[in-house]
Protein backbone atom coordinates (compact mmCIF):
# COMPACT_ATOMS: atom_id res chain seq x y z
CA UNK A 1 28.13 4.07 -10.87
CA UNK A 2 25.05 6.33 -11.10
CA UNK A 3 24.32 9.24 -8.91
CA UNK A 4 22.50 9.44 -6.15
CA UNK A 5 19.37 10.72 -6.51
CA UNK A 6 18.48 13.43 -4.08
CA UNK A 7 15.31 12.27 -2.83
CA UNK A 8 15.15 8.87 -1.60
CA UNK A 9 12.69 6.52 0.21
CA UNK A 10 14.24 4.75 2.72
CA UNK A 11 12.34 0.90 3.94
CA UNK A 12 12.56 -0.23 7.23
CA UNK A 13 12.19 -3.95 7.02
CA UNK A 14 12.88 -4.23 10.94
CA UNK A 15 9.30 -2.09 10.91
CA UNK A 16 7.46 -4.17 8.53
CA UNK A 17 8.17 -7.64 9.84
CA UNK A 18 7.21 -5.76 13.51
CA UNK A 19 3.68 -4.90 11.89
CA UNK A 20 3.94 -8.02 10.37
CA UNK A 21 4.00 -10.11 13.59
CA UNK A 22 1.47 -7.28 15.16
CA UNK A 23 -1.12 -8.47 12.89
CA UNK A 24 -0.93 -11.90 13.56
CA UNK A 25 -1.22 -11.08 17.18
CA UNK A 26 -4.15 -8.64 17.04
CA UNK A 27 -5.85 -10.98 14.34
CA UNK A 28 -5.21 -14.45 15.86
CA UNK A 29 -4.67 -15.65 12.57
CA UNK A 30 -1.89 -16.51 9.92
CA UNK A 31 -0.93 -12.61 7.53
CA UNK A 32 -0.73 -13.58 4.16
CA UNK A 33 0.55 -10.78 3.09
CA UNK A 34 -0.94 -8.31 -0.01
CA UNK A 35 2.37 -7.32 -2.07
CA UNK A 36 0.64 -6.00 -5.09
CA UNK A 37 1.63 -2.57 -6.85
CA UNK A 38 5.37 -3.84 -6.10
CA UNK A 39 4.37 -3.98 -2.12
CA UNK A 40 2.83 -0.48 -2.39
CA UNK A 41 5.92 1.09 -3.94
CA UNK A 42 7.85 -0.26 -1.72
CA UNK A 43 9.77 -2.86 -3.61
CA UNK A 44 7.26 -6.63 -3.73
CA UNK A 45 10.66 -8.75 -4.17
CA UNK A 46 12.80 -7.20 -1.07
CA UNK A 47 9.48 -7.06 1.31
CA UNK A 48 8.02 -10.45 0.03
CA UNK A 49 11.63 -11.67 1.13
CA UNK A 50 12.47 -10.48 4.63
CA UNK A 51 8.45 -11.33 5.59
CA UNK A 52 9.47 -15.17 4.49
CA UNK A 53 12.13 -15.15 6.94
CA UNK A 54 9.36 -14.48 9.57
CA UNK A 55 7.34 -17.33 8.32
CA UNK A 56 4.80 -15.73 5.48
CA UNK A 57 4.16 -18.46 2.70
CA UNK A 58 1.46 -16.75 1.19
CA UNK A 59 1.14 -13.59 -0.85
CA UNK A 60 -1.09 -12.16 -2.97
CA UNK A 61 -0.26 -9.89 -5.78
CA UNK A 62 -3.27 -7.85 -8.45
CA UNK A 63 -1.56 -8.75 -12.19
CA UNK A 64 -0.43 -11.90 -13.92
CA UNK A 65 3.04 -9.87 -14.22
CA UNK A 66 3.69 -9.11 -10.70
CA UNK A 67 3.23 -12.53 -10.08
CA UNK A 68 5.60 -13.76 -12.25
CA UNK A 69 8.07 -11.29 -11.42
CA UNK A 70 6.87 -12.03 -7.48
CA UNK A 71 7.81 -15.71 -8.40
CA UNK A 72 11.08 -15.19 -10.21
CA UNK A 73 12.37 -13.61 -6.80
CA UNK A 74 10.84 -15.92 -4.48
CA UNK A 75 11.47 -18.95 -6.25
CA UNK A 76 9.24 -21.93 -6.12
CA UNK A 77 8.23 -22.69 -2.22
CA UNK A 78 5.21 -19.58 -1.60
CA UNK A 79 1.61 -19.84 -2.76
CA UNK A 80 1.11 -16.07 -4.80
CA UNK A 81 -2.33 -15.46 -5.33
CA UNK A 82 -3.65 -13.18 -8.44
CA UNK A 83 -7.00 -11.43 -7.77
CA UNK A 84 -7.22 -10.18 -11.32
CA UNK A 85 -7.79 -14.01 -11.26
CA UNK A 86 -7.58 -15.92 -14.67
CA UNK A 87 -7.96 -13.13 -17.40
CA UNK A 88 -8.42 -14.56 -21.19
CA UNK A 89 -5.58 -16.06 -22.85
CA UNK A 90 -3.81 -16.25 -19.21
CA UNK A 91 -4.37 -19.83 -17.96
CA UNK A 92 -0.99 -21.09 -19.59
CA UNK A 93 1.22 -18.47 -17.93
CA UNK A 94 0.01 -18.21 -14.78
CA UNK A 95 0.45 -22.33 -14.96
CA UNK A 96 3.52 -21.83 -16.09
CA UNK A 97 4.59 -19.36 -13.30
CA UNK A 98 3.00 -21.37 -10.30
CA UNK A 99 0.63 -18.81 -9.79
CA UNK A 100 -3.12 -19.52 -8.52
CA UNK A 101 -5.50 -17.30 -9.72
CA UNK A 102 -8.71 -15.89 -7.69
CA UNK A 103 -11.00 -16.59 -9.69
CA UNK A 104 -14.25 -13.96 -9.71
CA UNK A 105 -16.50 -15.11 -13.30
CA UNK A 106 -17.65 -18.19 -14.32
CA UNK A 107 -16.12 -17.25 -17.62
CA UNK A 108 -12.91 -17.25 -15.12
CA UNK A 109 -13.36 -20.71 -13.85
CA UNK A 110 -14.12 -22.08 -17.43
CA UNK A 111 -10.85 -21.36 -18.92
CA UNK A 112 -9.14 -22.18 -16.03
CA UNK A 113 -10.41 -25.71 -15.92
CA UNK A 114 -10.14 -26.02 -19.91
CA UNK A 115 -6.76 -25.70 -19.23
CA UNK A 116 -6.20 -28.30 -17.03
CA UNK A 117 -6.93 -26.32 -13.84
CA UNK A 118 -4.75 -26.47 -10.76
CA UNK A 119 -4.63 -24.91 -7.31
CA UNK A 120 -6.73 -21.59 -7.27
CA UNK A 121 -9.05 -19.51 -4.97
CA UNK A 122 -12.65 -18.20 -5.20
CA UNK A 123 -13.92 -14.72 -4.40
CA UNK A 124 -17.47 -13.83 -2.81
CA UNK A 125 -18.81 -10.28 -3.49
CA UNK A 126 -20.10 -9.71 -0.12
CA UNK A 127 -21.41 -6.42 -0.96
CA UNK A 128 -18.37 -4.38 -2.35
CA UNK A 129 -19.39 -5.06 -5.89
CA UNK A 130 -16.30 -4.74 -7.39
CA UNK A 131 -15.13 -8.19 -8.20
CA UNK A 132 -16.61 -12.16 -7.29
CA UNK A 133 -18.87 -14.32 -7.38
CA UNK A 134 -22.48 -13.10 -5.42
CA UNK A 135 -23.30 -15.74 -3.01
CA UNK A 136 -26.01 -16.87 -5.30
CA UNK A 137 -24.02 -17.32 -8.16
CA UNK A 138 -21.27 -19.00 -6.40
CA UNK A 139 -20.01 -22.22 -7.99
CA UNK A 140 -20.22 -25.79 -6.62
CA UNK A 141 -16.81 -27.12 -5.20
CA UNK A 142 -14.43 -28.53 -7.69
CA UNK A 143 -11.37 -29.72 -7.68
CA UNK A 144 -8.12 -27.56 -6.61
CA UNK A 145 -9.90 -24.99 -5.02
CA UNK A 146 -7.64 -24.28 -1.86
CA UNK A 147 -8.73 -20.87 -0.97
CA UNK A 148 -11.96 -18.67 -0.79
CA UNK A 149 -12.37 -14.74 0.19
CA UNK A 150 -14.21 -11.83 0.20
CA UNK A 151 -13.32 -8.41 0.34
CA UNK A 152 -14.53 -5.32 3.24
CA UNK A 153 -15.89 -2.52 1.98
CA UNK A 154 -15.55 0.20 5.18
CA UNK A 155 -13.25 -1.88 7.57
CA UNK A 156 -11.85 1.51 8.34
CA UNK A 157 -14.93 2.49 10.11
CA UNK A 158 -15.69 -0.19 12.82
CA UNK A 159 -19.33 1.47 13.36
CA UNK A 160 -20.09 0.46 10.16
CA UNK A 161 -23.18 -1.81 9.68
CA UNK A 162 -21.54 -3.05 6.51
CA UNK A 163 -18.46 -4.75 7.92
CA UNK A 164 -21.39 -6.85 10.02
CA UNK A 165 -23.30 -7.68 7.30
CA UNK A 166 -20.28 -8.67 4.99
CA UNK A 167 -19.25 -11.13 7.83
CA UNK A 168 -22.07 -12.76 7.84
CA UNK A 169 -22.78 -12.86 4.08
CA UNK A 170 -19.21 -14.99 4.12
CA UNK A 171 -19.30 -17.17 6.70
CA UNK A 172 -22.38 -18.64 4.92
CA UNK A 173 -20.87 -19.12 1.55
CA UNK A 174 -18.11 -20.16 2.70
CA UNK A 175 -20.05 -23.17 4.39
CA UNK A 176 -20.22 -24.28 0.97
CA UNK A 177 -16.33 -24.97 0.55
CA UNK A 178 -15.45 -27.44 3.32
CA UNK A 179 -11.49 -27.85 3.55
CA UNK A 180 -10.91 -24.67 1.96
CA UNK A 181 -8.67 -21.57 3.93
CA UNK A 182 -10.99 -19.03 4.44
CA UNK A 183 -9.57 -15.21 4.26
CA UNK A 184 -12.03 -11.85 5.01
CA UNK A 185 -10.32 -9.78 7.10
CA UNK A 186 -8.37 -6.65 4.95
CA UNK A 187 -5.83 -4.33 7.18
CA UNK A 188 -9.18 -2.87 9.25
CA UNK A 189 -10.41 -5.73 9.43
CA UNK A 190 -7.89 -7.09 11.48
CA UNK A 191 -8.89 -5.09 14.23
CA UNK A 192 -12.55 -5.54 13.84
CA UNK A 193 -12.46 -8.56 16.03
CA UNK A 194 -11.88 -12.33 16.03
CA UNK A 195 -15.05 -12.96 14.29
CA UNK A 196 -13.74 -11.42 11.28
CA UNK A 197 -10.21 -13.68 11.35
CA UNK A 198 -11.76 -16.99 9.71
CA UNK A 199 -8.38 -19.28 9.13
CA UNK A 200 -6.59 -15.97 7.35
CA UNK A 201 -5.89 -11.98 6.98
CA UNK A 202 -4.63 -10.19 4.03
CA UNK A 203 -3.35 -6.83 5.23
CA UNK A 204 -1.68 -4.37 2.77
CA UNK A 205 -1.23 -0.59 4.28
CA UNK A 206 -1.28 -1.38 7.70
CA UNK A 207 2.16 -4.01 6.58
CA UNK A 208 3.76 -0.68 5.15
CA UNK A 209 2.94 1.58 7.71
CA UNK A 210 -0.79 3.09 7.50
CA UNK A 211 -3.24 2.96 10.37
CA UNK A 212 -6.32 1.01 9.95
CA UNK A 213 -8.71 3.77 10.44
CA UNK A 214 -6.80 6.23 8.04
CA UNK A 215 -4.78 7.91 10.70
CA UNK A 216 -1.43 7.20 12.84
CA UNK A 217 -1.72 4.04 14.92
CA UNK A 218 0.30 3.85 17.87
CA UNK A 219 0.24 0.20 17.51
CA UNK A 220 1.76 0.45 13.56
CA UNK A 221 5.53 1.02 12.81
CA UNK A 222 6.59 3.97 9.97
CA UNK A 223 8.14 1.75 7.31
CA UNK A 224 8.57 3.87 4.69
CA UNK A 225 10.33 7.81 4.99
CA UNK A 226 10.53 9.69 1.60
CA UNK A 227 13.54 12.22 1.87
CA UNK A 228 14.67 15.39 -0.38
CA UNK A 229 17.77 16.74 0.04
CA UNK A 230 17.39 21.05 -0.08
CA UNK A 231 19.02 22.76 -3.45
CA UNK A 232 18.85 25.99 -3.02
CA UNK A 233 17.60 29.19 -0.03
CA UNK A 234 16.91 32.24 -0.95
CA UNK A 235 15.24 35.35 0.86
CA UNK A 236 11.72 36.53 -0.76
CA UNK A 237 11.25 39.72 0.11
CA UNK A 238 7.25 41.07 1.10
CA UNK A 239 4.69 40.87 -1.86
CA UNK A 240 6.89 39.12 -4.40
CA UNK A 241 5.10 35.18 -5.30
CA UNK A 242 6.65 31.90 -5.18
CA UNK A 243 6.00 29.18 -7.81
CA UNK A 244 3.80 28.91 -10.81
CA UNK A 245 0.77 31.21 -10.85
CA UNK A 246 1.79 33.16 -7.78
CA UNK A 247 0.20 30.25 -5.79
CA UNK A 248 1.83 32.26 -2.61
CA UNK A 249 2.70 36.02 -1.97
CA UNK A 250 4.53 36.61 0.78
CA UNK A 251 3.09 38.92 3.35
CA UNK A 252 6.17 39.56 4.83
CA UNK A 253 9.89 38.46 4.60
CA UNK A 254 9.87 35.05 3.98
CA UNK A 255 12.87 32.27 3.88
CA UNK A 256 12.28 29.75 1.30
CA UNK A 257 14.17 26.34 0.70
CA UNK A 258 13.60 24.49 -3.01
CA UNK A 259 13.73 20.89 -2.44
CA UNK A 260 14.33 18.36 -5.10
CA UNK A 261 11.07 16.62 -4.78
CA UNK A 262 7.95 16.91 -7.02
CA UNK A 263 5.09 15.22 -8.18
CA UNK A 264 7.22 13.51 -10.21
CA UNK A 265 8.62 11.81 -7.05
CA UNK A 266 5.42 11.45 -5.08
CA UNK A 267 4.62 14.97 -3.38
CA UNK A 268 1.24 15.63 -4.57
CA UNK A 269 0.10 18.94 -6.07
CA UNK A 270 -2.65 18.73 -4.11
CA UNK A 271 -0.58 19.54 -1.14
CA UNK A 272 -0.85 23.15 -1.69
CA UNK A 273 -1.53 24.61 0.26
CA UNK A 274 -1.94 22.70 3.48
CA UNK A 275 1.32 20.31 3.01
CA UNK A 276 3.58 20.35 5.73
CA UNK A 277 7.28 18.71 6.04
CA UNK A 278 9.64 17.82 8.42
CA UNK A 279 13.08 20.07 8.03
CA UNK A 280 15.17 21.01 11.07
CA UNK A 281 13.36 19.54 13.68
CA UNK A 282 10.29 21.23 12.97
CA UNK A 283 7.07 20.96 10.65
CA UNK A 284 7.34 23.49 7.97
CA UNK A 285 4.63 24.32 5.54
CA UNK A 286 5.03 23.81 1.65
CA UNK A 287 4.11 26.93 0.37
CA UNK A 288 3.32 27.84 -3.24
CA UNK A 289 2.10 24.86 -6.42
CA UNK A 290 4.46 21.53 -6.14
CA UNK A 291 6.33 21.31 -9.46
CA UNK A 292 7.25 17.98 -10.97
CA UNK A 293 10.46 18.18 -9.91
CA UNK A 294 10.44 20.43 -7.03
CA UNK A 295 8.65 21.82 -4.08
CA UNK A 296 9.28 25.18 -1.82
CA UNK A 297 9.22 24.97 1.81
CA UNK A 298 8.99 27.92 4.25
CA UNK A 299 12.03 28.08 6.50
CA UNK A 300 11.86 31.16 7.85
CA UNK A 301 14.00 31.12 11.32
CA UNK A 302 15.92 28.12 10.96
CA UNK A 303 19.38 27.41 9.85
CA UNK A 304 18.70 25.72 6.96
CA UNK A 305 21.57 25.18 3.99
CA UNK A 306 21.86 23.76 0.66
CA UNK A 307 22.19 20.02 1.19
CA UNK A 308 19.63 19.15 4.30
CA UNK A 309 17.66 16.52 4.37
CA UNK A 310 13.80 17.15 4.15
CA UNK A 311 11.29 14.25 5.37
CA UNK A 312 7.95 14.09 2.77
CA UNK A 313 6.67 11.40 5.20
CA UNK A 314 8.47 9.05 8.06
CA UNK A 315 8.54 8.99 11.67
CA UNK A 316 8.06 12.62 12.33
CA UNK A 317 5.39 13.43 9.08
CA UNK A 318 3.32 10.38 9.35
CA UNK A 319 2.50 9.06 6.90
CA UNK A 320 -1.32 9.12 7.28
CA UNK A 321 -1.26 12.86 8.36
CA UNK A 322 0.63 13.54 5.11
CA UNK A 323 -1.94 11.96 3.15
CA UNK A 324 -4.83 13.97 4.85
CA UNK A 325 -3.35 17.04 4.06
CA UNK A 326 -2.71 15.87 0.16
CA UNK A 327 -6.56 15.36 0.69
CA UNK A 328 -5.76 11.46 -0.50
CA UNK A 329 -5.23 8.39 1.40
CA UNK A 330 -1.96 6.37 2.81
CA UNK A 331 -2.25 3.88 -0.59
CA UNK A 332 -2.06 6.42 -3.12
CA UNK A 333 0.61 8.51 -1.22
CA UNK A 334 2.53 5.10 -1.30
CA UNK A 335 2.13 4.13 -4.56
CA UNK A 336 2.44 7.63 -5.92
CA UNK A 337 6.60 8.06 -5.28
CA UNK A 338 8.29 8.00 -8.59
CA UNK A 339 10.47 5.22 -10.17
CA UNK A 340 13.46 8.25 -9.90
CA UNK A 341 13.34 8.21 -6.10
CA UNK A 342 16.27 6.17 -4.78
CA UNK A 343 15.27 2.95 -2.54
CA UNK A 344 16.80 1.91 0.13
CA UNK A 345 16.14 -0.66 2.32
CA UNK A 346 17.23 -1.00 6.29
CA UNK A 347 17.05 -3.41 8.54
């Protein structure tokens, strides 16, 4: 049996399917849910799993691969999605897998029907530029086509003119695909209003515990807690440094705890030198440049020993508020924990 690692990220799947459900209330609307990047780093098979319990059929994954590996875990009764859509030479497998493709070129659509075609979706560009079909472009219906979508661009800011504009940009293509399910809204766009639900949402960070304006939510459950156990304490005295390139000199006596968590596990460099953790029931600061493998944390004044646990991010760092001070967002904080860190799920 391997050892356990000392920092672990621990998934509450009791929290997710709560957010889960959340989001269907606030949107009015069927969640399929967005599982790509292995469900954020959170593990796409064990998430994909407990949300079909709850009554998700639909998913949507980025790559050919995590569809097939999405597929393989699921077996054959959800529709998975690939927004990558059907890349050249990729029409057999994703056949082959049972995946439909969201198809964004004509290029796209013509090897998927020279194939032999099958279900699929269609994406608008509605103004993010960034993949689709502009309205004008679009394609005439054919057959299979079961879904169509567009993407927002600032659903985190709900003064945005955009979000508006992109609404109404969709509703008119999507005139053009009678029958079809119809899927805008994003996590922030769930919240933007029932104008923005059509027949289906796609959340992602706001499933795994994000807010939808890029801060804590009351409304959204922590799902995901990254924990380092501490290795070592020592006493620094006054004006000696801590870390690589004296990144901090203490001005006075300081009490500093390594703990076994680095960039290699997900806690940014770019923390220094406003990151702040969660270590004896108080926020400490990390002080000093993150290592790969480790990162020092100010405990001066509490009884800390080799052995207790640190919180990265959870219920008392949120996750959000972590990410601000990493200067990043809630996705790449997620998706950013290393393949090292232990997972374990809850719930």
């Amino acid at each position: 049996m391997p050892a356990p690692s000392p920092a672990s990220l621990t998934i509450d799947l009791q929290a997710l399917v709560a957010n889960y459900l959340m989001l269907e209330r606030i949107g009015g609307v069927p969640v399929h849910p967005v599982v790509k990047a292995d469900a954020y780093g959170l593990g796409a098979a064990a998430c994909a799993e407990r949300l079909m319990r709850e009554g998700a059929r639909t998913f949507f994954v980025a790559r050919t691969r995590e569809g097939e590996q999405l597929r393989a875990a699921l077996g054959p009764e959800p529709a998975i999605y690939v927004l990558d859509g059907c890349l050249a030479g990729r029409a057999q497998r994703l056949r082959e897998a049972d995946l439909r493709p969201v198809l964004n070129t004509r290029v796209q659509l013509a090897e998927w029907l020279a194939a032999g075609g099958g279900r699929c979706g269609l994406q608008i560009d509605t103004g993010m530029n960034r993949l689709g079909f502009r309205p004008e472009d679009a394609p005439e219906p054919f057959a299979g086509l079961d879904l169509v979508l567009s993407h927002l661009a600032c659903a985190d800011d709900p003064a945005e003119p955009m979000n508006a504009r992109q609404r109404d940009a969709f509703a008119a293509a999507a005139e053009r695909y009678p029958g079809t399910v119809r899927s805008f809204a994003n996590s922030g766009g769930v919240f933007l209003g029932s104008d923005y639900g059509f027949d289906a949402s796609r959340p992602g960070i706001c499933l795994y515990g994000g807010g939808p304006e890029g801060r804590p939510d009351e409304r959204i459950k922590p799902v995901a807690t990254l924990t380092a156990e501490v290795l070592q304490v020592r006493d620094v005295p006054a004006g000696e440094s801590v870390g690589y390139s004296r990144g901090f000199v203490a001005g006075t006596p300081r009490r500093i705890a390594t703990v076994a968590a680095g960039y290699a596990d997900g806690v940014l460099r770019s923390y220094s030198p406003r990151g702040q953790v969660w270590v004896g029931d108080a926020l400490r600061p990390i002080v000093g440049r993150v290592s790969m493998d480790v990162c020092a944390v100010d405990v001066t004044g509490l009884e800390t020993e080799v052995g207790d646990p640190v919180e990265l991010f959870g219920p008392n760092r949120p996750l959000d508020e972590a990410a601000a001070a990493a200067g990043t967002v809630a996705w790449e904080l997620l998706t950013s924990v290393g393949q090292r860190v232990q997972r374990r799920y809850v719930g």
